[in-house]
C-alpha atoms as a PDB file:
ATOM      1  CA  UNK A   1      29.329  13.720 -37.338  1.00  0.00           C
ATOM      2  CA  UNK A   2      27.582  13.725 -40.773  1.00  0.00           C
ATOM      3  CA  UNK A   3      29.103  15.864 -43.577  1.00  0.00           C
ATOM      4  CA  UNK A   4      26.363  18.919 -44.426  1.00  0.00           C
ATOM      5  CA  UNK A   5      26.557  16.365 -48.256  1.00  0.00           C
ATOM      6  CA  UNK A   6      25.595  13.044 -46.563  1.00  0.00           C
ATOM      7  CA  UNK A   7      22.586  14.825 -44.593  1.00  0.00           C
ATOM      8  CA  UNK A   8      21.584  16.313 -47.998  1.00  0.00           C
ATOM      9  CA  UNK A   9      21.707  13.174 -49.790  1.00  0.00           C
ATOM     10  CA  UNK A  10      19.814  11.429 -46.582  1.00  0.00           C
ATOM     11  CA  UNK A  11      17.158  13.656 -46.897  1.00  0.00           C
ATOM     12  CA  UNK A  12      16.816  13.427 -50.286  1.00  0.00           C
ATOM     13  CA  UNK A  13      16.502   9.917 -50.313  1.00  0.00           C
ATOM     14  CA  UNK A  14      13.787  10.298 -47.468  1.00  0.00           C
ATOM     15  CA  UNK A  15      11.827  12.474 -50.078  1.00  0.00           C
ATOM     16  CA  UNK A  16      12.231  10.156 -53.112  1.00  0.00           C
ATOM     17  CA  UNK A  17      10.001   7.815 -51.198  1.00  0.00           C
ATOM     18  CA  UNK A  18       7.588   9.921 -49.746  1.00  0.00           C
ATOM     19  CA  UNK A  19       6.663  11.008 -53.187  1.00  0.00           C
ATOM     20  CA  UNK A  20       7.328   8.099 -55.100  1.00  0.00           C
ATOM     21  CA  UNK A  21       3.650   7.166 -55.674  1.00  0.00           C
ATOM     22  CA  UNK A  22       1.631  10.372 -55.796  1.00  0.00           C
ATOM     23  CA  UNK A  23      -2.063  10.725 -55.611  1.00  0.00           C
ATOM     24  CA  UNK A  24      -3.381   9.321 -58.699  1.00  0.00           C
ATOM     25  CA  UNK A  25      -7.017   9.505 -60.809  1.00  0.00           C
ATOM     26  CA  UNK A  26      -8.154   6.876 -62.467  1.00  0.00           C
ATOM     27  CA  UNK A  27      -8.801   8.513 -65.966  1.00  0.00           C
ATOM     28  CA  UNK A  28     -11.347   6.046 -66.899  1.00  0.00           C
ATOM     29  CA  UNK A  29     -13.942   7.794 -64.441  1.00  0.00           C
ATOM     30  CA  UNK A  30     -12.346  10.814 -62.839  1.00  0.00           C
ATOM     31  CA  UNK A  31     -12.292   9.228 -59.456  1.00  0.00           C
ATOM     32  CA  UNK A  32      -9.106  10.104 -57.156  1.00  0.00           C
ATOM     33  CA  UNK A  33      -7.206   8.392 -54.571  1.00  0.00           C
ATOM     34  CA  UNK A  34      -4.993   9.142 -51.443  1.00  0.00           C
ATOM     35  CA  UNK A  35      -1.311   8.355 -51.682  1.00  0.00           C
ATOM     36  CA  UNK A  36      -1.530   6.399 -48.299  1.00  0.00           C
ATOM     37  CA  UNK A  37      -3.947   4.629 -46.993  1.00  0.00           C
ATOM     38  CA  UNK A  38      -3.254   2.543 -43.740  1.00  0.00           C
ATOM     39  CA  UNK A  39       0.322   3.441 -43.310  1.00  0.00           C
ATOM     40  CA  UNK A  40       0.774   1.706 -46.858  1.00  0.00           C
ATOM     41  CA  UNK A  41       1.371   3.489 -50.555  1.00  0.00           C
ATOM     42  CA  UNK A  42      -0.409   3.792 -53.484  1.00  0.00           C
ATOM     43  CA  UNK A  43       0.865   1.319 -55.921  1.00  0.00           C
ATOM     44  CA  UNK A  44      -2.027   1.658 -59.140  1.00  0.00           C
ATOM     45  CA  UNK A  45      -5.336   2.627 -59.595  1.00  0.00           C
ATOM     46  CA  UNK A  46      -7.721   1.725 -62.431  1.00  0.00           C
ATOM     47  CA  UNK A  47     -11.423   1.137 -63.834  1.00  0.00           C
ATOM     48  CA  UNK A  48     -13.798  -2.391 -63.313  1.00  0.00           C
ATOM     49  CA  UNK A  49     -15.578  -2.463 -66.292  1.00  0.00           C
ATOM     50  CA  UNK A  50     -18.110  -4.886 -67.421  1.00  0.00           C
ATOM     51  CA  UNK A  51     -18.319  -4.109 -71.279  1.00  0.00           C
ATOM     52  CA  UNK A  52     -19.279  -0.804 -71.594  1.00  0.00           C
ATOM     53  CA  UNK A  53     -19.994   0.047 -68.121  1.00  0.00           C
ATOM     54  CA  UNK A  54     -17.221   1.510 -65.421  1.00  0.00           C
ATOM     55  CA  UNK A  55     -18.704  -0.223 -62.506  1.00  0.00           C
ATOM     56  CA  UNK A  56     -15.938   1.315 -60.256  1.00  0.00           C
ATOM     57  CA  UNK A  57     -12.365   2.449 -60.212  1.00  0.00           C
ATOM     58  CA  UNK A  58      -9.917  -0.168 -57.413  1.00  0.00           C
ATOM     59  CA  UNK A  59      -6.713   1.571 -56.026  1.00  0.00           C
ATOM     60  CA  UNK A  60      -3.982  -1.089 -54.566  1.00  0.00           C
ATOM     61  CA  UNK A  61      -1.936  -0.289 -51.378  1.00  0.00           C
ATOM     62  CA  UNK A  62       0.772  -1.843 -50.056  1.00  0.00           C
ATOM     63  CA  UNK A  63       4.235  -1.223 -48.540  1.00  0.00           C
ATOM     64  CA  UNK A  64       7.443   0.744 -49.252  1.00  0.00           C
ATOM     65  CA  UNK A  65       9.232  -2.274 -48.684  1.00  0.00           C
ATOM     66  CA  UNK A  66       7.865  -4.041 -52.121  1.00  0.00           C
ATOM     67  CA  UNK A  67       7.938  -0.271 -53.803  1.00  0.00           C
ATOM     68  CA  UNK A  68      11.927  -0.709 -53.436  1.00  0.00           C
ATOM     69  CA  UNK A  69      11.589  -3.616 -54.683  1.00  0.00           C
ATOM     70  CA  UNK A  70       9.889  -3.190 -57.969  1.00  0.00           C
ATOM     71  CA  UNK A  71      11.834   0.009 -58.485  1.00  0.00           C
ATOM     72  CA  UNK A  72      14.733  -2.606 -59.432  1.00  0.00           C
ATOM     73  CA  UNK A  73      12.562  -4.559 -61.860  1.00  0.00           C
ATOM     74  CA  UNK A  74      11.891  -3.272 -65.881  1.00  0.00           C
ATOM     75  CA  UNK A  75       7.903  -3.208 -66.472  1.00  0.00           C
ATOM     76  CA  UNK A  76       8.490  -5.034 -69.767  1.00  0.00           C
ATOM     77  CA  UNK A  77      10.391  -7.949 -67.696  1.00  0.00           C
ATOM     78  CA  UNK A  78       7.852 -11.119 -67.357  1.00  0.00           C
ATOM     79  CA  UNK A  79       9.489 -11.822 -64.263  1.00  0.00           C
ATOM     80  CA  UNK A  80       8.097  -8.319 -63.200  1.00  0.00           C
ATOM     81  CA  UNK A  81       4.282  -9.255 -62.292  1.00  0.00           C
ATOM     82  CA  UNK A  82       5.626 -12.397 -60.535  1.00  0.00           C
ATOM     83  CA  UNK A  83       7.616  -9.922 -58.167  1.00  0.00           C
ATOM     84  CA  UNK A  84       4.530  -7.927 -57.711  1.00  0.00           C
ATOM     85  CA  UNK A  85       1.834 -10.844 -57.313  1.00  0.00           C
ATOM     86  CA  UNK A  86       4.462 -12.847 -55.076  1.00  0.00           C
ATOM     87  CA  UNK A  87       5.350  -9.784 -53.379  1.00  0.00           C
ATOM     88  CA  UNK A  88       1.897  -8.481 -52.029  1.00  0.00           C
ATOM     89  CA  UNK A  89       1.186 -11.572 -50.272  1.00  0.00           C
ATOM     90  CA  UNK A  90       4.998 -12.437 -48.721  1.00  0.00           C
ATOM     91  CA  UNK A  91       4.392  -8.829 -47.363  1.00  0.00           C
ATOM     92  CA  UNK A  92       1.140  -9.626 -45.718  1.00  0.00           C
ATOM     93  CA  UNK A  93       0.125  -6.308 -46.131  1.00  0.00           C
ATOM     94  CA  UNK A  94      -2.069  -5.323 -49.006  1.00  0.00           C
ATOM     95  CA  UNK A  95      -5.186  -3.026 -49.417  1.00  0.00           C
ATOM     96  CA  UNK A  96      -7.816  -2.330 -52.200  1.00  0.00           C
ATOM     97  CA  UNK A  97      -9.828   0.642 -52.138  1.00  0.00           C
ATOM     98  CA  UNK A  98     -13.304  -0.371 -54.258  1.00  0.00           C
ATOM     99  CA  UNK A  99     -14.986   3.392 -55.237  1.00  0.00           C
ATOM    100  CA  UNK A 100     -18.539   3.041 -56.986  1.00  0.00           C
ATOM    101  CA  UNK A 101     -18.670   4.850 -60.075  1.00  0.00           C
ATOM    102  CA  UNK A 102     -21.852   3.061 -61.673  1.00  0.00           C
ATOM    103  CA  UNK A 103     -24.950   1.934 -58.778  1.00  0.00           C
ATOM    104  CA  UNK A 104     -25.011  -1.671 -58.189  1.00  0.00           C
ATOM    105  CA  UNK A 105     -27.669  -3.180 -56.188  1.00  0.00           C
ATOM    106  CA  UNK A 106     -26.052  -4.382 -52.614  1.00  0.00           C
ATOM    107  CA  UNK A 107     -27.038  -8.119 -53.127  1.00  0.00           C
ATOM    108  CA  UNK A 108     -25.521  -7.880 -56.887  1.00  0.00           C
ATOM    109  CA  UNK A 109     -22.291  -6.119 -55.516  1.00  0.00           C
ATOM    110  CA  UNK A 110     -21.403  -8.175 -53.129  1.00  0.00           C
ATOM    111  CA  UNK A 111     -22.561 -11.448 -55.281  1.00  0.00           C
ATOM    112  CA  UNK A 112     -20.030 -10.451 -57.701  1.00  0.00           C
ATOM    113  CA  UNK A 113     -17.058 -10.079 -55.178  1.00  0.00           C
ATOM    114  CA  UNK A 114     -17.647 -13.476 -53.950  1.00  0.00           C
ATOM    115  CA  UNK A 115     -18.030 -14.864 -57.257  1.00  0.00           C
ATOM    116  CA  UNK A 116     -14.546 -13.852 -58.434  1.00  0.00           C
ATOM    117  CA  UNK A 117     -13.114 -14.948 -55.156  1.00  0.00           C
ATOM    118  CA  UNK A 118     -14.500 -18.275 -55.236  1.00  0.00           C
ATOM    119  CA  UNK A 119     -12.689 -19.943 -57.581  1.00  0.00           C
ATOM    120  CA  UNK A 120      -9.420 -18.868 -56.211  1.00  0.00           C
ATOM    121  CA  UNK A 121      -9.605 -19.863 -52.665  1.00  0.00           C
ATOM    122  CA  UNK A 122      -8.546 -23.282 -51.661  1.00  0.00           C
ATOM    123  CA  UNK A 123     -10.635 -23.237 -48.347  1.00  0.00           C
ATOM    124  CA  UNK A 124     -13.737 -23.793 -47.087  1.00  0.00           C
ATOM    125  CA  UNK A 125     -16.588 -21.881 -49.121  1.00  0.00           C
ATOM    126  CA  UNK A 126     -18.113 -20.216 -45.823  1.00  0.00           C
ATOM    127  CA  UNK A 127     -15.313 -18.302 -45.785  1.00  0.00           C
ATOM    128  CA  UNK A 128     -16.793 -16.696 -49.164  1.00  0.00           C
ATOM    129  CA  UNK A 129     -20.098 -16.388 -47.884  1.00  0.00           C
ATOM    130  CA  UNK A 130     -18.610 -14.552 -44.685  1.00  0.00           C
ATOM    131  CA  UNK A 131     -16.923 -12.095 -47.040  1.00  0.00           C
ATOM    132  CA  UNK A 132     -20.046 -11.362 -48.864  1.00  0.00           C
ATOM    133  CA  UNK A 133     -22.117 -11.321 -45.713  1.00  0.00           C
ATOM    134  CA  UNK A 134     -19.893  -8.589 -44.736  1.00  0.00           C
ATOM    135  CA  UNK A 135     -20.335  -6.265 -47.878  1.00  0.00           C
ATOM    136  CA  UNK A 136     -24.152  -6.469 -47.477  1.00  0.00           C
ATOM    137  CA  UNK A 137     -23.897  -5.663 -44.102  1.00  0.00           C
ATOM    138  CA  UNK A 138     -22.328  -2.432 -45.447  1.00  0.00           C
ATOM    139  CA  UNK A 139     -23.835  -1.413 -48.583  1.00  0.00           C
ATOM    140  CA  UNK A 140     -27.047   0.407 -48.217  1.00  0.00           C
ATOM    141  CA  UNK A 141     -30.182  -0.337 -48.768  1.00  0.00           C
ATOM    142  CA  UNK A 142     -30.277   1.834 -51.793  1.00  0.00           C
ATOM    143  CA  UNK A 143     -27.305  -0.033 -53.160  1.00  0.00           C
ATOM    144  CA  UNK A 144     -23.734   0.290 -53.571  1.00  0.00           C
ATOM    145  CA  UNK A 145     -24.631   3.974 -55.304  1.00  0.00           C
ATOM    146  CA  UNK A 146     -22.078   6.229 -57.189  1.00  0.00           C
ATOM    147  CA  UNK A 147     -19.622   7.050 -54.093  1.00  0.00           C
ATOM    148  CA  UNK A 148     -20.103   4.230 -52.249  1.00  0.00           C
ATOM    149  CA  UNK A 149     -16.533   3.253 -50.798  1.00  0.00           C
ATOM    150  CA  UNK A 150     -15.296  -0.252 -49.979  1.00  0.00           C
ATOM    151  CA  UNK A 151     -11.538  -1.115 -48.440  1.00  0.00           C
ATOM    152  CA  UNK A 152     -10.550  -4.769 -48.508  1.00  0.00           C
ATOM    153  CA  UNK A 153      -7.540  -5.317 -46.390  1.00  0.00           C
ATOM    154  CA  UNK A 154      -5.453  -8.410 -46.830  1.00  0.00           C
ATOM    155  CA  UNK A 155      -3.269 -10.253 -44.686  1.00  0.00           C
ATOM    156  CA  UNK A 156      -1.011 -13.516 -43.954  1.00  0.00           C
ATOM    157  CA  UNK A 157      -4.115 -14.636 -42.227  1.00  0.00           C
ATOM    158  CA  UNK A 158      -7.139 -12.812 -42.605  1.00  0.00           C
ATOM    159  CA  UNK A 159      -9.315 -10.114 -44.823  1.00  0.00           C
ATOM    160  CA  UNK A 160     -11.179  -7.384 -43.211  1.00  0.00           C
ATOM    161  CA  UNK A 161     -14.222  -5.344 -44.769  1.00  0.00           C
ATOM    162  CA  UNK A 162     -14.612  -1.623 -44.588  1.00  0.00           C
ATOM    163  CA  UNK A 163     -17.982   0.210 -46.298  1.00  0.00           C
ATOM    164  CA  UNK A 164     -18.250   4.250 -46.466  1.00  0.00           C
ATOM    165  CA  UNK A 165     -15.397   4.093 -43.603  1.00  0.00           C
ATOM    166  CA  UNK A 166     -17.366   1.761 -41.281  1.00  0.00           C
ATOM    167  CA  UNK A 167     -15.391  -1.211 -40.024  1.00  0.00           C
ATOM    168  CA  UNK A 168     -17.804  -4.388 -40.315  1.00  0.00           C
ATOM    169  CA  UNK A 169     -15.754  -7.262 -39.613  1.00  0.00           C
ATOM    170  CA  UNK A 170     -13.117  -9.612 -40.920  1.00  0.00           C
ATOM    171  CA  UNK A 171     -12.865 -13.402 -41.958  1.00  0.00           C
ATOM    172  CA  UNK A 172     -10.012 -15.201 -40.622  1.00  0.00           C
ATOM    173  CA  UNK A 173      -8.666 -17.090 -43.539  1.00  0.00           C
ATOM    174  CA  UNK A 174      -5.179 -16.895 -45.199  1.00  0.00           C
ATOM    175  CA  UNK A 175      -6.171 -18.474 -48.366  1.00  0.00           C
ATOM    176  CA  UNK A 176      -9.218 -16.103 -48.849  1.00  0.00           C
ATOM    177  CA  UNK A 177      -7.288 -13.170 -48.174  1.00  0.00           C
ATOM    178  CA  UNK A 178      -4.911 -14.770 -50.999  1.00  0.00           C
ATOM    179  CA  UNK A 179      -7.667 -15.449 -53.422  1.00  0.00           C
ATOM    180  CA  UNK A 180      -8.946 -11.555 -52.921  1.00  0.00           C
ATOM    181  CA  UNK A 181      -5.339 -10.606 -54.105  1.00  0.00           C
ATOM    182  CA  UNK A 182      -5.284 -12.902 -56.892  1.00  0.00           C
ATOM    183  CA  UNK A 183      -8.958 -11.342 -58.122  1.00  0.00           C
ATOM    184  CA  UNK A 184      -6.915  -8.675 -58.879  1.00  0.00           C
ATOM    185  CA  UNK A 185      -3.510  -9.256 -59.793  1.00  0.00           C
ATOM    186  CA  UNK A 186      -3.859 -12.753 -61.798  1.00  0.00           C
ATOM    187  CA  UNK A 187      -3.797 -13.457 -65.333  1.00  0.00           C
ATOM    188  CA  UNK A 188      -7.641 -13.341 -65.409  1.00  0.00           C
ATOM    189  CA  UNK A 189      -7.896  -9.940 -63.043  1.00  0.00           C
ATOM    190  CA  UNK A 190     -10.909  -8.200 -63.136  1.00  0.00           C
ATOM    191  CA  UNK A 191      -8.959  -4.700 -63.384  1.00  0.00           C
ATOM    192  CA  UNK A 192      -6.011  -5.248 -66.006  1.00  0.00           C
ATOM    193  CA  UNK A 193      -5.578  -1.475 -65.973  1.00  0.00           C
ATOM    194  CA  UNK A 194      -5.441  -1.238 -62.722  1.00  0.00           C
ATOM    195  CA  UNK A 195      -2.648  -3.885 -62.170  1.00  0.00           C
ATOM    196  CA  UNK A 196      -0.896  -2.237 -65.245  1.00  0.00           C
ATOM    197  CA  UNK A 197      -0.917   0.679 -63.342  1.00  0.00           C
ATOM    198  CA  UNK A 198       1.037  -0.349 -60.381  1.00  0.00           C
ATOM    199  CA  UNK A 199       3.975  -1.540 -63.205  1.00  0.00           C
ATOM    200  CA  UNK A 200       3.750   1.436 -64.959  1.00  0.00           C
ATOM    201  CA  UNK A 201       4.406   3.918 -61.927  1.00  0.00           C
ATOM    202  CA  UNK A 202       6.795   1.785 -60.100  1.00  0.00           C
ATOM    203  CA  UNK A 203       8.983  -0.514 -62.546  1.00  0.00           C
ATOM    204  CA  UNK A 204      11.677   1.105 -65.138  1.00  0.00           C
ATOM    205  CA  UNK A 205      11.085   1.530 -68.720  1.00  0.00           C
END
């Protein structure tokens, strides 16, 4: 039977990593995000911005399992975003939550996805076009409009589209999936603050 101290330190342990990531808002633009999404954690949030424009705020989820293990690694370490860009995709799990803080017109929007996908993925370009078929079968007609949600979920073999909570299909393609991660955890990322984020909230000093 377990001492009344090892139940105590159990379920403390069990409530370090429920709140581990809490709800977080991206100060950029005042927009907030859940601390699960999916059965996965909030790892960062942060602001798109195209000079002086916040185009939207991006929140990255993922598991617990690569939460534990960036909790081991120092945010100033090199080695650190390796851990956290190898990570998300040996996990297979990975989602980013897209919420519109500046209106972009649907054809635009989902232009500009594909665009910074394109370069990174190694496989056929219809896969691309797929993708951005699927955001402009989301957005509205009015455009992707201040609000306007989109979830991107990533895995070992394929990347499915949500818009404003409305499934609208998935590409089956490991390497685009990939490339979708890369757009925003590479050296060239389109969200540095937002990948930041996740080091700053998860890594040691």
């Amino acid at each position: 039977m377990l001492s009344r101290n090892a139940i105590a330190h159990a379920i403390a342990a069990l409530l370090v990593l429920v709140v581990a990531v809490d709800a977080r808002t991206d100060k950029a633009t005042g927009i907030s995000f859940p601390d699960a999404r999916g059965g996965l954690s909030l790892f960062g949030v942060g602001v798109r911005r195209k000079g002086p424009i916040k185009i939207y705020s991006v929140a990255m989820y993922s598991t617990s399992a690569l939460q534990e293990k960036l909790a081991k690694c120092k945010k100033t370490d090199k080695k650190t975003l390796t851990v956290l860009q190898k990570g998300v995709k040996e996990e297979g799990q990975a989602s980013f939550s897209l919420n519109m803080n500046f209106k972009v017109g649907a054809e635009k929007m989902a232009s500009a996805i594909a665009d910074s996908v394109a370069p990174r993925h190694s496989g056929s370009s219809q896969d691309v076009e797929k993708l951005k078929a699927l955001i402009l079968k989301g957005v509205p007609q009015a455009g992707a409009t201040k609000g306007t949600t989109m979830d991107f979920d990533c895995s070992h073999d394929s990347i499915s589209v949500t818009v404003n909570g409305k499934a609208q299909g998935s590409v089956a393609s490991s390497s685009l999936a990939s490339a979708f991660c890369d757009v925003y955890l590479d050296d060239k990322c389109v969200s540095p603050a937002m990948r930041q984020d996740c080091l700053d909230h998860l890594c040691l000093d």
